[in-house]
Protein backbone atom coordinates (compact mmCIF):
# COMPACT_ATOMS: atom_id res chain seq x y z
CA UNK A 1 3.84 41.26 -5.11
CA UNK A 2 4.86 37.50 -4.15
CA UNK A 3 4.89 37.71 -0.88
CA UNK A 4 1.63 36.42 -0.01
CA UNK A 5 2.46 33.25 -1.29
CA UNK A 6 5.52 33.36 0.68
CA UNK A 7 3.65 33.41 3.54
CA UNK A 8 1.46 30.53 2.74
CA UNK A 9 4.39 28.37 1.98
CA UNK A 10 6.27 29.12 5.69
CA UNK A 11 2.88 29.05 7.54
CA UNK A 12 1.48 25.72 6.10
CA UNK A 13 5.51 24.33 7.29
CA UNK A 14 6.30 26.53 10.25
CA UNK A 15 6.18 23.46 12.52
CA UNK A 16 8.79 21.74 10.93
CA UNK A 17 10.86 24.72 10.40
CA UNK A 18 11.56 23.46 6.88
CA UNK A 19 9.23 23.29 3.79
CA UNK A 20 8.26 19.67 4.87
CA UNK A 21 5.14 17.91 5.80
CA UNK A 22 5.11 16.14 8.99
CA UNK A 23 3.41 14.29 12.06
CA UNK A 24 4.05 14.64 15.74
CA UNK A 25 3.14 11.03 15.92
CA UNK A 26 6.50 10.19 13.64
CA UNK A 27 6.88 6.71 14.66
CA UNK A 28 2.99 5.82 12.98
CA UNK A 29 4.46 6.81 9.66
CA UNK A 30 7.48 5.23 9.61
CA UNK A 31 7.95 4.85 5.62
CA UNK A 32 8.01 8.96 5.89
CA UNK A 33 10.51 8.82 8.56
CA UNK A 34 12.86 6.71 6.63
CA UNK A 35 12.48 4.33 3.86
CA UNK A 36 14.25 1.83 5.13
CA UNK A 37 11.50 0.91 7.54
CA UNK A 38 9.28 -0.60 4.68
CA UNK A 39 8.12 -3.85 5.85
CA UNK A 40 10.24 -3.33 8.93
CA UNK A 41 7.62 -4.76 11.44
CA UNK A 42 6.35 -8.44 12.87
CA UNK A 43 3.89 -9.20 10.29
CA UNK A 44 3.01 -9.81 6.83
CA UNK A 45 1.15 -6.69 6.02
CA UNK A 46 0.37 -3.43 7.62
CA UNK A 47 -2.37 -0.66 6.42
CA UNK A 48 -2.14 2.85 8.65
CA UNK A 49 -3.36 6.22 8.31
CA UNK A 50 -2.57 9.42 9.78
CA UNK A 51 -4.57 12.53 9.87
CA UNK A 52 -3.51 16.23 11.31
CA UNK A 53 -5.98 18.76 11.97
CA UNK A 54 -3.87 22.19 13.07
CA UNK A 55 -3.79 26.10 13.57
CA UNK A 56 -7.54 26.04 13.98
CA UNK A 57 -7.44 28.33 16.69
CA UNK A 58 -5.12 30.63 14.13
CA UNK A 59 -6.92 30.53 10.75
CA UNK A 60 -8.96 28.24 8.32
CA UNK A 61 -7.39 24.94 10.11
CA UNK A 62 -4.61 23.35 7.86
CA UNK A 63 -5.32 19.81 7.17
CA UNK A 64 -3.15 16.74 6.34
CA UNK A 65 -3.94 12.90 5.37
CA UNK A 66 -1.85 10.26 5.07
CA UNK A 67 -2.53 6.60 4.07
CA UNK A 68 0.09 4.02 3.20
CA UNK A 69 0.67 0.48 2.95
CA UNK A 70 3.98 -2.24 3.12
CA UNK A 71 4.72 -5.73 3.11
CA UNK A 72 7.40 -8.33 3.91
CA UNK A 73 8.35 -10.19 1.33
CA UNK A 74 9.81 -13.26 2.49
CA UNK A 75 10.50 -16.35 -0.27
CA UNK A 76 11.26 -19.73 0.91
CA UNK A 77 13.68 -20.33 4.01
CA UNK A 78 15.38 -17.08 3.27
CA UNK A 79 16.60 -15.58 6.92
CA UNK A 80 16.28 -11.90 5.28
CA UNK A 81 13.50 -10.12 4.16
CA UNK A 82 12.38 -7.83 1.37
CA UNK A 83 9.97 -5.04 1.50
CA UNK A 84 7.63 -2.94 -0.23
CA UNK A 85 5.27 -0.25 0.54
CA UNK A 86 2.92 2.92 -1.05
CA UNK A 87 1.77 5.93 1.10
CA UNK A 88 -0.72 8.94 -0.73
CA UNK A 89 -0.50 11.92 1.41
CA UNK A 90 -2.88 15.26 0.71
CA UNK A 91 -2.21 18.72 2.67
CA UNK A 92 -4.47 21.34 2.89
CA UNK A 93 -3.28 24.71 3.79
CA UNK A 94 -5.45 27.14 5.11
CA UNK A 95 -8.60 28.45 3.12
CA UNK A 96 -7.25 25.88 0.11
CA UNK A 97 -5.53 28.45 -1.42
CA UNK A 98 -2.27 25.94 -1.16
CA UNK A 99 -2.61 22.49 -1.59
CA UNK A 100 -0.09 19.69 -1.54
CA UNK A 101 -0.66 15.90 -3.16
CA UNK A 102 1.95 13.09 -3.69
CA UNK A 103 1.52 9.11 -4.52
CA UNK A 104 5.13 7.04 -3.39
CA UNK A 105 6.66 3.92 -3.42
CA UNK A 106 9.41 2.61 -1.62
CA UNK A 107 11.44 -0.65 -1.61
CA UNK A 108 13.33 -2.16 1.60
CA UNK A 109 15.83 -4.77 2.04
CA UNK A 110 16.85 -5.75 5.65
CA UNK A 111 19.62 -8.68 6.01
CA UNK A 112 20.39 -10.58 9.82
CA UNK A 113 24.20 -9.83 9.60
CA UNK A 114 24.55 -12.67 12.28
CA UNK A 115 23.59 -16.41 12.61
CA UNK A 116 20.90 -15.86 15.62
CA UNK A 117 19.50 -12.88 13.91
CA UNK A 118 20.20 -10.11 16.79
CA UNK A 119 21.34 -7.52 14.72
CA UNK A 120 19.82 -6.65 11.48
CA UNK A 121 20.55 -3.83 8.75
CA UNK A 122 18.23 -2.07 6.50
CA UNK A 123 18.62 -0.08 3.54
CA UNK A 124 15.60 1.48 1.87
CA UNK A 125 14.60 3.67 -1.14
CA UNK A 126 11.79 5.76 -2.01
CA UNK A 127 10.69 7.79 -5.32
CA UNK A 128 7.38 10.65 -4.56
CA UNK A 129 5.67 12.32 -7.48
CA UNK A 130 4.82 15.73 -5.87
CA UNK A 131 1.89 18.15 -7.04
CA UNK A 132 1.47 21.55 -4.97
CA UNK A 133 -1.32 23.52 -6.10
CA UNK A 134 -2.02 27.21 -5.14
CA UNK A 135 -5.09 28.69 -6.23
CA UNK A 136 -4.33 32.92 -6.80
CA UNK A 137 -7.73 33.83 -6.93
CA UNK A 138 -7.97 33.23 -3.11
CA UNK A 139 -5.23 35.95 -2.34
CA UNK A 140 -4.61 39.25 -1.84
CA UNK A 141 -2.40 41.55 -3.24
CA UNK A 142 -1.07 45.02 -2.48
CA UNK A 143 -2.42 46.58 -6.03
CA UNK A 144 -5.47 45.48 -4.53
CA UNK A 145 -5.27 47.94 -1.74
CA UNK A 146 -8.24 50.27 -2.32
CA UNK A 147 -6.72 52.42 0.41
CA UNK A 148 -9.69 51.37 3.06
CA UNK A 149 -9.61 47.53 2.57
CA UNK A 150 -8.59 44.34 0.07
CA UNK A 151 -11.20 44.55 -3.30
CA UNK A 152 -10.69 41.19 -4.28
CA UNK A 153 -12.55 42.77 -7.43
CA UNK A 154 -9.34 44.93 -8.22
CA UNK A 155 -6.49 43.20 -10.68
CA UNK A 156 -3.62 41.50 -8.90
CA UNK A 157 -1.52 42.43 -11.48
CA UNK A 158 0.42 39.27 -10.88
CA UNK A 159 2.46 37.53 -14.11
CA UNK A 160 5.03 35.11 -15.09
CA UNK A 161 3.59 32.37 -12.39
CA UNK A 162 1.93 28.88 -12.86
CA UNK A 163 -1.06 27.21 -10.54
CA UNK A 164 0.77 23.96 -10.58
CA UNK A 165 3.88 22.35 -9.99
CA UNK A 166 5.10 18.75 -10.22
CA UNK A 167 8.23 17.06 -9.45
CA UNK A 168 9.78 13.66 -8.58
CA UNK A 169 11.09 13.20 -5.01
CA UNK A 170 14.11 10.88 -4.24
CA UNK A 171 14.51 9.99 -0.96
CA UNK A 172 16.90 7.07 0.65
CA UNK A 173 17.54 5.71 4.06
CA UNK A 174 19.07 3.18 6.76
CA UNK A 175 18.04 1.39 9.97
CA UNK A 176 20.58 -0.33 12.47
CA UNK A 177 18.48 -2.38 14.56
CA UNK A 178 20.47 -4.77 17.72
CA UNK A 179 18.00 -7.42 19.59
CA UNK A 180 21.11 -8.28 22.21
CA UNK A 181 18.82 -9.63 24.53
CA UNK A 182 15.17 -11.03 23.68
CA UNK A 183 13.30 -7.76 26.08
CA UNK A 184 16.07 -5.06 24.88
CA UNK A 185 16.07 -3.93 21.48
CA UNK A 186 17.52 -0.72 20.04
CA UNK A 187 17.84 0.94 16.70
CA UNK A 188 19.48 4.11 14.65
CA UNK A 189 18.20 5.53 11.64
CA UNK A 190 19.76 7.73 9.27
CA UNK A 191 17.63 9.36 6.17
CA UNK A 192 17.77 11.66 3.49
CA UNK A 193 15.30 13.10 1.46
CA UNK A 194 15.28 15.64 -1.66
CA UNK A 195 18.37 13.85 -2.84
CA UNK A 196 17.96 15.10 -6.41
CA UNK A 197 16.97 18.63 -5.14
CA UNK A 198 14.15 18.93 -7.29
CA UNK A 199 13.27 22.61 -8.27
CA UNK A 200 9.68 24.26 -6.17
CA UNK A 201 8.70 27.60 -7.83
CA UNK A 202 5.06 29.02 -8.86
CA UNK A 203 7.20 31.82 -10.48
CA UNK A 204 9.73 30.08 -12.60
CA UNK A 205 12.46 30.66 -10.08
CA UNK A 206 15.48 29.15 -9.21
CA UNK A 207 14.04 27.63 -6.24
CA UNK A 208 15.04 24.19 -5.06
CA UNK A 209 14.31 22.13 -2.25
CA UNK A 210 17.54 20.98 -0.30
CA UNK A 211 18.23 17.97 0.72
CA UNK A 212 16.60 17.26 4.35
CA UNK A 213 18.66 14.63 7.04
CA UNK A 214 17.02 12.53 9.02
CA UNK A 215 18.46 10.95 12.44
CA UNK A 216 16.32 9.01 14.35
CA UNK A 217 16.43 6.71 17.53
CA UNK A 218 15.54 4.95 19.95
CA UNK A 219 14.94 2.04 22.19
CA UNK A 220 12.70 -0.62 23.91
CA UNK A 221 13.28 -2.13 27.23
CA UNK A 222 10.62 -3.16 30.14
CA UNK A 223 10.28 -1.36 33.01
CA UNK A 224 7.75 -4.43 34.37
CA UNK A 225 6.10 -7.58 33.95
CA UNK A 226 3.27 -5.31 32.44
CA UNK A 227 4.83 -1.93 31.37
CA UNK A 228 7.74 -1.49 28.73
CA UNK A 229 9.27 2.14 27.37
CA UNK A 230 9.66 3.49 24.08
CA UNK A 231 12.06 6.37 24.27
CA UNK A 232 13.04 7.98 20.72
CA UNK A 233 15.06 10.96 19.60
CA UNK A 234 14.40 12.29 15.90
CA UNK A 235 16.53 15.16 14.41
CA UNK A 236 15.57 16.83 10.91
CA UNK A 237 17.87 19.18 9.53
CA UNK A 238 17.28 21.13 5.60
CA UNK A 239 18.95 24.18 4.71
CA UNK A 240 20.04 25.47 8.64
CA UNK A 241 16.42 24.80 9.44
CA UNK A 242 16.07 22.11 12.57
CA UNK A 243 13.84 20.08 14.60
CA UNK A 244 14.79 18.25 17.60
CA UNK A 245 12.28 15.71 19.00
CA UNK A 246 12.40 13.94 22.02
CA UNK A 247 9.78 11.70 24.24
CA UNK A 248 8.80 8.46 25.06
CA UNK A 249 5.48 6.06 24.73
CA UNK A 250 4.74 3.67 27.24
CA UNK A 251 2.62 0.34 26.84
CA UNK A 252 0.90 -0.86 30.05
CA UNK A 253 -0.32 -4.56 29.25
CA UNK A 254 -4.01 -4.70 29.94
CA UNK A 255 -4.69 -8.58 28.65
CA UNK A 256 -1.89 -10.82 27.13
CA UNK A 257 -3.26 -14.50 25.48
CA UNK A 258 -4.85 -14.96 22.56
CA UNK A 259 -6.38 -11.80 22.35
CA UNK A 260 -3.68 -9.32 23.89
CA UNK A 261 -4.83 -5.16 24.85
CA UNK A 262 -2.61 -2.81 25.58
CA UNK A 263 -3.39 0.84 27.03
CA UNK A 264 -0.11 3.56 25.28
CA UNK A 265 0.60 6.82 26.71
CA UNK A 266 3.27 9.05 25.53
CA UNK A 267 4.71 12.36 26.06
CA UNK A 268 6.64 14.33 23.33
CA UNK A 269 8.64 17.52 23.17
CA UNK A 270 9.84 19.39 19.61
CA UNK A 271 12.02 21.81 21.08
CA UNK A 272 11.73 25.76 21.12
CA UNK A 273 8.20 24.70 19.91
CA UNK A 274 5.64 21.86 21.10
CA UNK A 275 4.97 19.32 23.60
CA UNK A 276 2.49 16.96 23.64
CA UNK A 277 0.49 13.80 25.13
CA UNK A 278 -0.09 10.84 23.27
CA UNK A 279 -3.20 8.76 24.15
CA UNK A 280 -3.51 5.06 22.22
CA UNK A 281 -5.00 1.56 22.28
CA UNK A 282 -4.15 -1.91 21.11
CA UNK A 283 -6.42 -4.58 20.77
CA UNK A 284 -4.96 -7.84 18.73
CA UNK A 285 -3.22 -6.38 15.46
CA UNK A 286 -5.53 -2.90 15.60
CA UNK A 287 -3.53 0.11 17.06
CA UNK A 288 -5.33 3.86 17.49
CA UNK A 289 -3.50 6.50 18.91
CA UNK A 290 -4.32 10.69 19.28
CA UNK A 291 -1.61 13.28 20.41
CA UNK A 292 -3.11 17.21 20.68
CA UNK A 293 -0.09 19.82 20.25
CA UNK A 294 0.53 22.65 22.62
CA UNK A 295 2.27 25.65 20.84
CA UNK A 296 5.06 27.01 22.70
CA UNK A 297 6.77 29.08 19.46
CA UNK A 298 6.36 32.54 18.50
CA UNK A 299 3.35 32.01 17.21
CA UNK A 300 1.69 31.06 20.42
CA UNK A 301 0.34 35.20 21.00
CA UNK A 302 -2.16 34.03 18.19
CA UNK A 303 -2.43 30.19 18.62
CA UNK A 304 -2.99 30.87 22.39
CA UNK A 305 -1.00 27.87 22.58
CA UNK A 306 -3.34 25.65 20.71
CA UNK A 307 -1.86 23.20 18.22
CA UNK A 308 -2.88 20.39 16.17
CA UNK A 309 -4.85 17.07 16.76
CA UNK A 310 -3.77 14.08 15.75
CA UNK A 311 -4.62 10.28 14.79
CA UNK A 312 -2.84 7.93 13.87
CA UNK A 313 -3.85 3.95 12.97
CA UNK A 314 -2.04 0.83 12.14
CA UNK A 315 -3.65 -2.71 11.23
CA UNK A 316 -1.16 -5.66 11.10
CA UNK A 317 -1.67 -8.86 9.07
CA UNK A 318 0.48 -11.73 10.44
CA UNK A 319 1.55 -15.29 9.27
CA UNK A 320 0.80 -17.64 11.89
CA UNK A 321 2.83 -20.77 10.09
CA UNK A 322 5.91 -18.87 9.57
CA UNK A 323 8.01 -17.34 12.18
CA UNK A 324 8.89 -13.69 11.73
CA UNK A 325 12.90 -13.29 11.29
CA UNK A 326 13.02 -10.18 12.36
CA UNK A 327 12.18 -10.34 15.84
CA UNK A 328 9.81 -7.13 16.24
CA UNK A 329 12.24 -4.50 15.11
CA UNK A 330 12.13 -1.31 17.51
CA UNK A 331 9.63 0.71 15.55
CA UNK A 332 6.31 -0.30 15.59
C-alpha cells in the first residue's frame, strides 16, 4: 500500500493546501514569493533567514529552514538596477521519514519607466534544483498488520519505488511598484512557479506538479509622524487548491537619527485556516521578527489549535555614496 506516503506528502503541505513549502511571514522571503523581488530593496546587499517550527502539538514537529541572499547590481549612472540572489531551503517532515532540500538562483531586472523614478517595473526569474527524500523504513504498512499492532519487523512488501527524487524548478515573476507621493507607495505582484511542471513520484508515476500562481499586494502609507501601515493581500492558487492571506504590519518609530529603532507588530489571517500575531524589531539595518500560528482548520480537534512558530531575519548592507534609485520599494 502507498498510502502512507500519501499522507506524509498532504500533512507536511496541508497549510498551504498545495504541495508547497511556505512561511506565514511571506513578506521576509520575498525571492520565494516572487522572483522578481531579487534585489528589490534600499540597499546593496541583504542576508535573511527564516525558520518554521510546526504541528508540534500534532506529531514529531515538522521543521523548515530557509537562508538566502540578493544584491543590486547597479553599474555606473545607470537609473535601473539589476539583481541577483540564492536561497537553500531544507524541510523536515515529521519523524524524517520525508525530507525536502533545494539550492536556487534567481536573476531580477527592475527599470524606472518614468524620468522621476515613481513607478518602477520588475521582471524576475528563478531556476530550483529540488531533492525530496523519504526514508521507507520509517513507515508502516498494512502487510505489516500483525492483527494486534504494526511489526515494523514484518516485510512491507512495497516495490517499484525510489528513496529519491530530483528535479529542476522554473519559476518566473513580476512586481508593479508606484511611489506617487514620497510617504505612499504601493505595489502588485504576479508569480508563477512549476512552469515546466516537473514530474514528483517515489513510484514512477505520472505525477506532476502544476503550475502554482502567485498574486500578491499591498501598500505603505503613514498613519503618523511615528507609525506607518503595511497592509498586504497574497493569493496562491495550484491545481483548485487556494490560499488567501490577508493582514497588516505596523512600524511604530521608537528612535529615528543615525541609529533609527523601530518596534513591528502585525496581525495575519490565511483564511478557513490561521491567524496570527507578528512580533518584530529594527535596530539600524538588523530586522527580527516571530509570528506563532493559531489553527483554525479541520485539523484543529488534534492541533488544539496550536500552530507553528516562526522567525524570520533580514540584515541590509547599504551604499552610503550612492543614492538608491529605487526609492524603498513596498516590500521590505
Amino acid at each position: 500500500m502507498k498510502w502512507p506516503v500519501y499522507i506524509m506528502l498532504l500533512l507536511s503541505s496541508c497549510n498551504l493546501l498545495a504541495q508547497d513549502i511556505h512561511f506565514s511571514q511571506f513578506f521576509a522571503a520575498p525571492m520565494l514569493v516572487n522572483p522578481a523581488q531579487t534585489g528589490l530593496f534600499s540597499g546593496v546587499v541583504r542576508l535573511g533567514g527564516n525558520y518554521r517550527d510546526q504541528w508540534g502539538s500534532v506529531t514529531v514537529p515538522f521543521r523548515t529552514y530557509d537562508f538566502y541572499v540578493d544584491a543590486g547590481v547597479q553599474p555606473g549612472k545607470s537609473v535601473n538596477r539589476l539583481g541577483i540572489g540564492a536561497w537553500a531551503l531544507s524541510d523536515q517532515a515529521g519523524d524524517g521519514s520525508l525530507s525536502s532540500g533545494e539550492l536556487a538562483g534567481a536573476m531580477a531586472y527592475h527599470l524606472r519607466l518614468d524620468k522621476e523614478g515613481d513607478y518602477k517595473l520588475s521582471t524576475g526569474i528563478s531556476g530550483a534544483w529540488v531533492q525530496r527524500t523519504v526514508n521507507f523504513a520509517n513507515l508502516t504498512f498494512d502487510s505489516q498488520w500483525n492483527g494486534y499492532n504494526f511489526d515494523a519487523a514484518l516485510p512491507n512488501a512495497e516495490t517499484g519505488f525510489v528513496e529519491n527524487i530530483n528535479y529542476l524548478d522554473i519559476s518566473a515573476g513580476m512586481v508593479f511598484t508606484a511611489t506617487p507621493v514620497s510617504y505612499l507607495r504601493y505595489f502588485l505582484g504576479v508569480a508563477a512557479s512549476h512552469l515546466n511542471e516537473p514530474g514528483e513520484s517515489f513510484y514512477f508515476q505520472d505525477n506532476t506538479l502544476g503550475t502554482r500562481w502567485q498574486i500578491s499586494t499591498g501598500a505603505f502609507f503613514p498613519l503618523s509622524a511615528k507609525v506607518t501601515m503595511h497592509p498586504m493581500l497574497f493569493g496562491s492558487f495550484q491545481k483548485g487548491a487556494r490560499e488567501i492571506t490577508g493582514g497588516s504590519n505596523f512600524t511604530l518609530v521608537m528612535e529615528s537619527g543615525e541609529s533609527p529603532r523601530s518596534l513591528l507588530l502585525g496581525t495575519w489571517y490565511r483564511y478557513y485556516d490561521a491567524a496570527w500575531l507578528m512580533l518584530g524589531y529594527a535596530m539600524g539595518n538588523l530586522t527580527v521578527s516571530a509570528s506563532y500560528d493559531f489553527n483554525f482548520s479541520a485539523l484543529t480537534p488534534a492541533s488544539r489549535s496550536l500552530g507553528g512558530f516562526e522567525m524570520a531575519i533580514v540584515y541590509t548592507f547599504n551604499n552610503k555614496n550612492k543614492k538608491d534609485p529605487l526609492n524603498c520599494p513596498a516590500y521590505e
